[in-house]
PDB file of N, CA and C in Angstrom:
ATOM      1  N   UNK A   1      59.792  -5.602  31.697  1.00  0.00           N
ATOM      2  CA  UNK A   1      59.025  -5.848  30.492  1.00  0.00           C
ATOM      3  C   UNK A   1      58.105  -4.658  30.275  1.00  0.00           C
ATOM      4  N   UNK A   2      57.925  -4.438  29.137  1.00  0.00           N
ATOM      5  CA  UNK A   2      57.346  -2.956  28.581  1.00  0.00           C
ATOM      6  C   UNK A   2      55.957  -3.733  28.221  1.00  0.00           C
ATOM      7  N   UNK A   3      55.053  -3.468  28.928  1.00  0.00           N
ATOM      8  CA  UNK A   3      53.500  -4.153  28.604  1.00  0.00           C
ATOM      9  C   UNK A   3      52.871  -3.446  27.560  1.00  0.00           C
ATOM     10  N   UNK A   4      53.235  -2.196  27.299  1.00  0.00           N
ATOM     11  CA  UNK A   4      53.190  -1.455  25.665  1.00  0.00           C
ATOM     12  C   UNK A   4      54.063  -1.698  24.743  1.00  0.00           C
ATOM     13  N   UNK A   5      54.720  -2.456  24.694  1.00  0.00           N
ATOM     14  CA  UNK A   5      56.210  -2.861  23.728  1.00  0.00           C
ATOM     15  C   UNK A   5      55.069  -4.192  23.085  1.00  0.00           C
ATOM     16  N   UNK A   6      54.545  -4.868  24.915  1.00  0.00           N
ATOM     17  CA  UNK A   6      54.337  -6.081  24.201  1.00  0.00           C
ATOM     18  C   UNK A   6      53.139  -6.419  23.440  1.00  0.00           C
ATOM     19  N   UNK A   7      52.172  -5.311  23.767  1.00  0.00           N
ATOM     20  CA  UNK A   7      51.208  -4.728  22.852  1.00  0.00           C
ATOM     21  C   UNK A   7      51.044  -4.529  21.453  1.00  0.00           C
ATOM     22  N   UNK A   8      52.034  -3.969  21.263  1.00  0.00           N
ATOM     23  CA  UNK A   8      52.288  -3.122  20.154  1.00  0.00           C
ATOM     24  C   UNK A   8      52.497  -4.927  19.203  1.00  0.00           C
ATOM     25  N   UNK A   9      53.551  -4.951  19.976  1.00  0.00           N
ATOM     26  CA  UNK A   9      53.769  -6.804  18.947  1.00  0.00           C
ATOM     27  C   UNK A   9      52.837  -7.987  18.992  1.00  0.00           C
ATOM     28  N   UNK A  10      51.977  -7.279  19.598  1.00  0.00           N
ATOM     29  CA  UNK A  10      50.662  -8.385  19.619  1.00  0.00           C
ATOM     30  C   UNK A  10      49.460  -7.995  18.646  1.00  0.00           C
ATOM     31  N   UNK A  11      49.771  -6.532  18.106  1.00  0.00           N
ATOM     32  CA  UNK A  11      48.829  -5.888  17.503  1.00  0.00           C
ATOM     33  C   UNK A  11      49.364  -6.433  16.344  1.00  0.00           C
ATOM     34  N   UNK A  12      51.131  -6.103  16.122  1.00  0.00           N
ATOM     35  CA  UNK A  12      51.358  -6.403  14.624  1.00  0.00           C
ATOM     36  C   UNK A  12      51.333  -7.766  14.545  1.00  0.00           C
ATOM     37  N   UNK A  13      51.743  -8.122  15.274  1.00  0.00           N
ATOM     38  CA  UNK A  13      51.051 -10.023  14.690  1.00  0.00           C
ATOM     39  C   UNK A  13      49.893 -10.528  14.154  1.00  0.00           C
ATOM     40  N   UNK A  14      49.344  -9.781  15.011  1.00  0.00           N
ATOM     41  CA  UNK A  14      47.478  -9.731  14.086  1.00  0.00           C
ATOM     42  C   UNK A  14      47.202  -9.301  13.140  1.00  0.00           C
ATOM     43  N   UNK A  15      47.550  -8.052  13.031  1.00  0.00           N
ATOM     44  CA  UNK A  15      47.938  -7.401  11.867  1.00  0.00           C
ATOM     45  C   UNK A  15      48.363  -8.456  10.476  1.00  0.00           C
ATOM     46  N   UNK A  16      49.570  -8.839  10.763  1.00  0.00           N
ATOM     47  CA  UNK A  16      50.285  -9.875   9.810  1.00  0.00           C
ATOM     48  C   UNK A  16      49.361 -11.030   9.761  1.00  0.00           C
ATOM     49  N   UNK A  17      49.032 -11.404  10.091  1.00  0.00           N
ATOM     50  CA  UNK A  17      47.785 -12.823  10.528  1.00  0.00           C
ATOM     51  C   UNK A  17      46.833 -12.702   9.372  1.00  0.00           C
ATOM     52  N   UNK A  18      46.512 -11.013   9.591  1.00  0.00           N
ATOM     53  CA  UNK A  18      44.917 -10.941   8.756  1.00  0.00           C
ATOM     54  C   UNK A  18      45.338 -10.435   7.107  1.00  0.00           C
ATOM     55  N   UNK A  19      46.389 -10.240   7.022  1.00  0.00           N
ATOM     56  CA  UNK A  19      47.236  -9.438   5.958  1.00  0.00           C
ATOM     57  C   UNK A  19      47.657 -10.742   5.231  1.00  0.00           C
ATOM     58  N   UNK A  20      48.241 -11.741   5.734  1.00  0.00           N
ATOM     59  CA  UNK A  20      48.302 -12.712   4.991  1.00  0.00           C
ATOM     60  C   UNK A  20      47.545 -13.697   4.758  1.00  0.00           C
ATOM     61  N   UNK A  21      46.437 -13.590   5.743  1.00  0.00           N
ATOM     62  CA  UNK A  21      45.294 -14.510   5.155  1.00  0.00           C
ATOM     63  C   UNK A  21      44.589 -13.781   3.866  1.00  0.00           C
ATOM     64  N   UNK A  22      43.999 -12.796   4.109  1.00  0.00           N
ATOM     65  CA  UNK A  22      43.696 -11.900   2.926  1.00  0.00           C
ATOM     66  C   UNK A  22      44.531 -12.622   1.578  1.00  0.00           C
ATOM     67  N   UNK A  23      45.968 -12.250   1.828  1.00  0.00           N
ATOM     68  CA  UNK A  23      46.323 -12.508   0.724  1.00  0.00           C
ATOM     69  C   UNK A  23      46.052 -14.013  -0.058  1.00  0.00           C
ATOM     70  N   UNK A  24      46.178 -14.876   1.177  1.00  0.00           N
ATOM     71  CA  UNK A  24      45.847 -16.510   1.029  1.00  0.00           C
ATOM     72  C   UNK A  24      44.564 -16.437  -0.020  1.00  0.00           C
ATOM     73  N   UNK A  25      43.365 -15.982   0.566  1.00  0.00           N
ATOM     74  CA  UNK A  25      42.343 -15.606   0.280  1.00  0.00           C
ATOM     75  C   UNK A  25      42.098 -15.394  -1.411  1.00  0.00           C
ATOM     76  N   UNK A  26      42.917 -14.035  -1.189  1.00  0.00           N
ATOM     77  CA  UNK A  26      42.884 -13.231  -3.048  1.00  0.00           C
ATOM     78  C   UNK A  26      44.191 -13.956  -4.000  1.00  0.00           C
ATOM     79  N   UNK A  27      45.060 -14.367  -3.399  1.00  0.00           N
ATOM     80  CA  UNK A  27      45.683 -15.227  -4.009  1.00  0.00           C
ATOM     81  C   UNK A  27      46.824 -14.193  -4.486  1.00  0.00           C
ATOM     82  N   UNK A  28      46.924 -13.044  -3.490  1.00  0.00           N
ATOM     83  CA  UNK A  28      48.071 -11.767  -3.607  1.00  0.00           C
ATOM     84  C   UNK A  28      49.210 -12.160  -2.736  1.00  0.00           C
ATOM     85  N   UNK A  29      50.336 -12.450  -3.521  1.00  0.00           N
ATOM     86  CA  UNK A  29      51.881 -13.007  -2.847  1.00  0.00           C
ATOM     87  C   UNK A  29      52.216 -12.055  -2.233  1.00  0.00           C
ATOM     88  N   UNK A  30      51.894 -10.532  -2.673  1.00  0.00           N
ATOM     89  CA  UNK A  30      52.763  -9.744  -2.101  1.00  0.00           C
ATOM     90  C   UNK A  30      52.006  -9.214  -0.817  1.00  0.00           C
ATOM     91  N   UNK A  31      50.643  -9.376  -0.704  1.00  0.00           N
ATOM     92  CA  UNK A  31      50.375  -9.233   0.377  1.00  0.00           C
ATOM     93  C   UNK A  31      50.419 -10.338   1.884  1.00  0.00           C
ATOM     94  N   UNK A  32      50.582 -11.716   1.037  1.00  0.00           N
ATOM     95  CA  UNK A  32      50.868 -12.864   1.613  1.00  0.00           C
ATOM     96  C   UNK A  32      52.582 -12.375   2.528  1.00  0.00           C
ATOM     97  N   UNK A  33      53.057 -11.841   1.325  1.00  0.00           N
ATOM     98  CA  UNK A  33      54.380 -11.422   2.189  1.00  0.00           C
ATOM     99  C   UNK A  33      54.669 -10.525   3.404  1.00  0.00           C
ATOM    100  N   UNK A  34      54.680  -9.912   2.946  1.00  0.00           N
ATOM    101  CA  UNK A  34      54.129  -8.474   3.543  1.00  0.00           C
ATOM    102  C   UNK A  34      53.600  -8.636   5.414  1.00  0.00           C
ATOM    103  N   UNK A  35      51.824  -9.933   5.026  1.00  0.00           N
ATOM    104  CA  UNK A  35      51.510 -10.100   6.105  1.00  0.00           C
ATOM    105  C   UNK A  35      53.075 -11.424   6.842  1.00  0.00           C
ATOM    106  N   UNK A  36      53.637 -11.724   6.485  1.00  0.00           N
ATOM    107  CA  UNK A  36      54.368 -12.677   6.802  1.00  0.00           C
ATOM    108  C   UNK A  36      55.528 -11.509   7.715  1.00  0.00           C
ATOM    109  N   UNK A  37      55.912 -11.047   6.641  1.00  0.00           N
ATOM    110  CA  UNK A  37      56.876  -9.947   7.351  1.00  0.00           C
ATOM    111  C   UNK A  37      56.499  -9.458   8.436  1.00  0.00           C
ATOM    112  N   UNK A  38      55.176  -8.818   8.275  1.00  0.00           N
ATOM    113  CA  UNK A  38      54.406  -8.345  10.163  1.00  0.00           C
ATOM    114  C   UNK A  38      54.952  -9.404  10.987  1.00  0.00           C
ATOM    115  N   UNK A  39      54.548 -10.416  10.809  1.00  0.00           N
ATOM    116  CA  UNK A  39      54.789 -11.293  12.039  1.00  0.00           C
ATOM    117  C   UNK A  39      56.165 -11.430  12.111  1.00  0.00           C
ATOM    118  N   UNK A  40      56.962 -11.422  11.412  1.00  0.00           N
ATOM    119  CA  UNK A  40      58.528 -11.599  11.404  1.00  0.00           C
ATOM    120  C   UNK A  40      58.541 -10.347  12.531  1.00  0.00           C
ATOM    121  N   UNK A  41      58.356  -9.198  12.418  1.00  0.00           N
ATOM    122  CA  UNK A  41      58.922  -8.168  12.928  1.00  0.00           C
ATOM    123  C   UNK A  41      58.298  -8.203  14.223  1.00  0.00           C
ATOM    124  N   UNK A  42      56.997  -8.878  14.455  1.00  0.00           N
ATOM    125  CA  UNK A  42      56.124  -9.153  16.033  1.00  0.00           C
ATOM    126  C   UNK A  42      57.387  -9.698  16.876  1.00  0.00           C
ATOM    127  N   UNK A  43      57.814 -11.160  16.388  1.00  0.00           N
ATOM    128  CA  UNK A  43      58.488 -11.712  16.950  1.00  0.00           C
ATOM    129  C   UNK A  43      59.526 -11.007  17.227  1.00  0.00           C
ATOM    130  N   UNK A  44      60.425 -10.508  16.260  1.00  0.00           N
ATOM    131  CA  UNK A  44      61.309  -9.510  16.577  1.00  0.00           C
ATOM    132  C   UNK A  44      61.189  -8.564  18.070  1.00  0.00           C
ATOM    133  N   UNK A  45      60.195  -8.437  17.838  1.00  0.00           N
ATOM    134  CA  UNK A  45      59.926  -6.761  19.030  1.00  0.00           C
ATOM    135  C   UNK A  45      59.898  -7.947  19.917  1.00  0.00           C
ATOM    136  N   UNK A  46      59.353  -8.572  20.238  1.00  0.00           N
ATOM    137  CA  UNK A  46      59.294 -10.189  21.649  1.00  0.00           C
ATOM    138  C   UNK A  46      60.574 -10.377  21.732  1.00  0.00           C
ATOM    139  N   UNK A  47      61.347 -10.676  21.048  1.00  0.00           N
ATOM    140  CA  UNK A  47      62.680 -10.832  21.328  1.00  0.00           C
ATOM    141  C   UNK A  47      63.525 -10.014  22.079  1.00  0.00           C
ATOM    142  N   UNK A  48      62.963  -8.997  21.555  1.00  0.00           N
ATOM    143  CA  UNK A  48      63.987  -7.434  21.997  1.00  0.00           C
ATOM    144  C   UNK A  48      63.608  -7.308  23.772  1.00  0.00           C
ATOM    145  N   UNK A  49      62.246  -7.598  23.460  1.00  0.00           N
ATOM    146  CA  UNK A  49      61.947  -7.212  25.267  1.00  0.00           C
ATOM    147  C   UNK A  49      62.445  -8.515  25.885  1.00  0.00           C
ATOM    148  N   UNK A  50      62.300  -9.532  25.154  1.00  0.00           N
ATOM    149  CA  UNK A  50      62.940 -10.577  26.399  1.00  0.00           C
ATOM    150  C   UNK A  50      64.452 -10.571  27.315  1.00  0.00           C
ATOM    151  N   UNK A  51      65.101 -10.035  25.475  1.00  0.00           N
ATOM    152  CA  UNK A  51      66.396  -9.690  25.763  1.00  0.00           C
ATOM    153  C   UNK A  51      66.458  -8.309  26.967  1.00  0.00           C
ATOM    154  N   UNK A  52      65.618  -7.746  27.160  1.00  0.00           N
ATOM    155  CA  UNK A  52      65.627  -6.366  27.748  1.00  0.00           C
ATOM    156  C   UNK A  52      65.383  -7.372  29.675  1.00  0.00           C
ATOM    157  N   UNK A  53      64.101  -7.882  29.137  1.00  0.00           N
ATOM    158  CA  UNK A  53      64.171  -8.160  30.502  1.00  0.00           C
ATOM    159  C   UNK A  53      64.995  -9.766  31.501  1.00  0.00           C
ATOM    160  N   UNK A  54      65.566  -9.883  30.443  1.00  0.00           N
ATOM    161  CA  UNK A  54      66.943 -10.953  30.842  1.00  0.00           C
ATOM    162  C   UNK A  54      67.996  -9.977  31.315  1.00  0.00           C
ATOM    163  N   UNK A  55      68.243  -8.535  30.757  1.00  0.00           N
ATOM    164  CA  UNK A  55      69.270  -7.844  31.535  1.00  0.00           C
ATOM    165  C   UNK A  55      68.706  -7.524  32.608  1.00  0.00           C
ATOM    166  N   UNK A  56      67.719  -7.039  32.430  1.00  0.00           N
ATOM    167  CA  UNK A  56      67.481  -6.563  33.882  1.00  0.00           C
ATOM    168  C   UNK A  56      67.491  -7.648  34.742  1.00  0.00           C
ATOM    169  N   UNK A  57      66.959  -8.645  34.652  1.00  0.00           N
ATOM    170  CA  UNK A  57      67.155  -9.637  35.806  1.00  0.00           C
ATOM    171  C   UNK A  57      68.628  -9.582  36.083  1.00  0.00           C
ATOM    172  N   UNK A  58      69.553 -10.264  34.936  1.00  0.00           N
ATOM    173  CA  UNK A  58      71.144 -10.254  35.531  1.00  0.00           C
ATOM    174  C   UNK A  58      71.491  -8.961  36.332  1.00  0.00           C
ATOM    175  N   UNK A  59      71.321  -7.866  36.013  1.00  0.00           N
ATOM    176  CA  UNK A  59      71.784  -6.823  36.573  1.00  0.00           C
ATOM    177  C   UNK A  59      70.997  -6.595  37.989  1.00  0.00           C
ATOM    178  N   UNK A  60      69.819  -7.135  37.968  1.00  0.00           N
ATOM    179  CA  UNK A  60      69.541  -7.066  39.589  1.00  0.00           C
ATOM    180  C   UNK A  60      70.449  -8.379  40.287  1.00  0.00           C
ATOM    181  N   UNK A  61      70.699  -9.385  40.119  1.00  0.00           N
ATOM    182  CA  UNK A  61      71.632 -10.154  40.493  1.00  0.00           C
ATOM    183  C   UNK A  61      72.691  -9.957  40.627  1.00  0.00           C
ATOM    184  N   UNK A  62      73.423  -9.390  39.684  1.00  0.00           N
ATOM    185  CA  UNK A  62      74.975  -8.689  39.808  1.00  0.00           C
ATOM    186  C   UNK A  62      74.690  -7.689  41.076  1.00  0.00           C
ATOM    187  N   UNK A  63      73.546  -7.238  41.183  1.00  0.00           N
ATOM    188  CA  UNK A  63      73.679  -6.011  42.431  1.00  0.00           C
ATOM    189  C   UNK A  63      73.649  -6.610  43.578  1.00  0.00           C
ATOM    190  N   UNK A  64      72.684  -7.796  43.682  1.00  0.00           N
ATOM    191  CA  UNK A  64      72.346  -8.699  45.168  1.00  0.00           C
ATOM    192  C   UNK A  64      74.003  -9.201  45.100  1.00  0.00           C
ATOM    193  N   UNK A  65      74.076  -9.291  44.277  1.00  0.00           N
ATOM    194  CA  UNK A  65      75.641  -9.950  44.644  1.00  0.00           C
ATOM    195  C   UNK A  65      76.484  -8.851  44.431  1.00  0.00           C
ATOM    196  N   UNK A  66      76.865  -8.113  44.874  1.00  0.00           N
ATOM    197  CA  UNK A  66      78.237  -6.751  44.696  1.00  0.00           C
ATOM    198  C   UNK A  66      77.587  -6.381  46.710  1.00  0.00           C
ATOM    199  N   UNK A  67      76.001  -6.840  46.591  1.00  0.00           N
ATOM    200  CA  UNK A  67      76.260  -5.782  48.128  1.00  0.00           C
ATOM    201  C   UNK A  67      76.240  -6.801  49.048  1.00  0.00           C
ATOM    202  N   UNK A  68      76.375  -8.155  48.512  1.00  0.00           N
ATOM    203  CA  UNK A  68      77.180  -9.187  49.344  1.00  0.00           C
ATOM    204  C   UNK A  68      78.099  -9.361  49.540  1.00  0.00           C
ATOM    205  N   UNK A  69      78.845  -9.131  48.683  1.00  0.00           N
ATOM    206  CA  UNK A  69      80.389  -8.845  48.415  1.00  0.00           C
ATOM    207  C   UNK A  69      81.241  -7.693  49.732  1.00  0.00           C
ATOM    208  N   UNK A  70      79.862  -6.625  49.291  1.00  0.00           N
ATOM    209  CA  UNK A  70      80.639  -5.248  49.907  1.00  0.00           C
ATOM    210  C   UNK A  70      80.282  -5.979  51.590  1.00  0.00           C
ATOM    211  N   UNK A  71      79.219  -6.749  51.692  1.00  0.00           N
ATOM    212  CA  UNK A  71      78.767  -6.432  53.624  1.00  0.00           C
ATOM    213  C   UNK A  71      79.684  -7.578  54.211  1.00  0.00           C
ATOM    214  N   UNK A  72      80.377  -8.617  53.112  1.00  0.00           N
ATOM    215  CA  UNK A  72      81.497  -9.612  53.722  1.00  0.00           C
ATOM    216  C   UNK A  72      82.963  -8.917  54.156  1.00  0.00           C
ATOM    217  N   UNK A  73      83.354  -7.385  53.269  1.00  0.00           N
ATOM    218  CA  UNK A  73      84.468  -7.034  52.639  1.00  0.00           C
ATOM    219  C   UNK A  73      84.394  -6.310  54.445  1.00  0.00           C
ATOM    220  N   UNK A  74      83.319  -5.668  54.636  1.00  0.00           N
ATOM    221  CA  UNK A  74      83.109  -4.846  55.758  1.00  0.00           C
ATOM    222  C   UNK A  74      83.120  -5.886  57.000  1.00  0.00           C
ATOM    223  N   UNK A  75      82.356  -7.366  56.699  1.00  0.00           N
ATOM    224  CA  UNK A  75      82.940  -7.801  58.192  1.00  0.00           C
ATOM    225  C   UNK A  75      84.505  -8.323  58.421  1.00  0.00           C
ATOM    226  N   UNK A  76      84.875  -8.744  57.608  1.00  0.00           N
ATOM    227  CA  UNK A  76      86.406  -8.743  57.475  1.00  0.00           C
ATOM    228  C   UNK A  76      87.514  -7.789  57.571  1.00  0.00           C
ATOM    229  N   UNK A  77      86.805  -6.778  57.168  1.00  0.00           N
ATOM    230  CA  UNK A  77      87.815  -5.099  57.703  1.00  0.00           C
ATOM    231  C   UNK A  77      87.441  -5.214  59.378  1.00  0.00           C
ATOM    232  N   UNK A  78      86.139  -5.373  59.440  1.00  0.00           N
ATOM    233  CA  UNK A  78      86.482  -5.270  61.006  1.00  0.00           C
ATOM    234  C   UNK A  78      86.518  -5.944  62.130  1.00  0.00           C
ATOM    235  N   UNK A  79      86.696  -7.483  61.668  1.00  0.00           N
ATOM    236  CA  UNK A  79      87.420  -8.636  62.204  1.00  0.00           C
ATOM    237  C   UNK A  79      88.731  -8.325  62.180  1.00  0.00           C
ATOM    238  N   UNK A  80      89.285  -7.344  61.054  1.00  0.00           N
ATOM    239  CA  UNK A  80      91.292  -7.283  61.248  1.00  0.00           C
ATOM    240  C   UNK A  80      91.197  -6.267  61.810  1.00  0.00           C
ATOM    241  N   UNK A  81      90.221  -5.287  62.220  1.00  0.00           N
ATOM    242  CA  UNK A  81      90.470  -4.237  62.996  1.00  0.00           C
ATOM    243  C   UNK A  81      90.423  -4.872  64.112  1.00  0.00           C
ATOM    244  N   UNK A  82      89.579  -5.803  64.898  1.00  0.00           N
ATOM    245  CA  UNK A  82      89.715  -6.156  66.828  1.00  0.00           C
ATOM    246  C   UNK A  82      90.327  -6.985  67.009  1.00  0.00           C
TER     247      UNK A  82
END
């Protein structure tokens, strides 16, 4: 997890928060939008890192498991070797 990734989408959420209250406020749709969209795209970036750090977990698992694989493959080569 990128603790500046998740920053950054914590900033624009706020961002969007205060952008569309404003607009709530002045009674401006397009800034109502706008701030809406920030947060659309916060979540977005949250997504991206979750997805980021769901691979990395699998891929450290695929590895715990390949060098289990390899240290069974090795006692079995040399169980048929004696």
């Amino acid at each position: 997890m990128s603790l500046q990734e998740r920053a950054k989408a914590a900033a624009k959420n706020i961002e969007g928060k205060v952008e569309e209250a404003v607009g709530n406020i002045t009674g401006d749709s397009e800034r109502q939008a706008s701030g809406q969209a920030k947060q659309v795209e916060a979540d977005v970036r949250n997504a991206s890192e979750d997805v980021k750090d769901n691979a990395k977990d699998v891929a450290n698992v695929l590895h715990e498991k390949a060098k289990d694989v390899a240290e069974a493959v090795k006692l079995k080569a040399k169980e048929a070797l004696d």
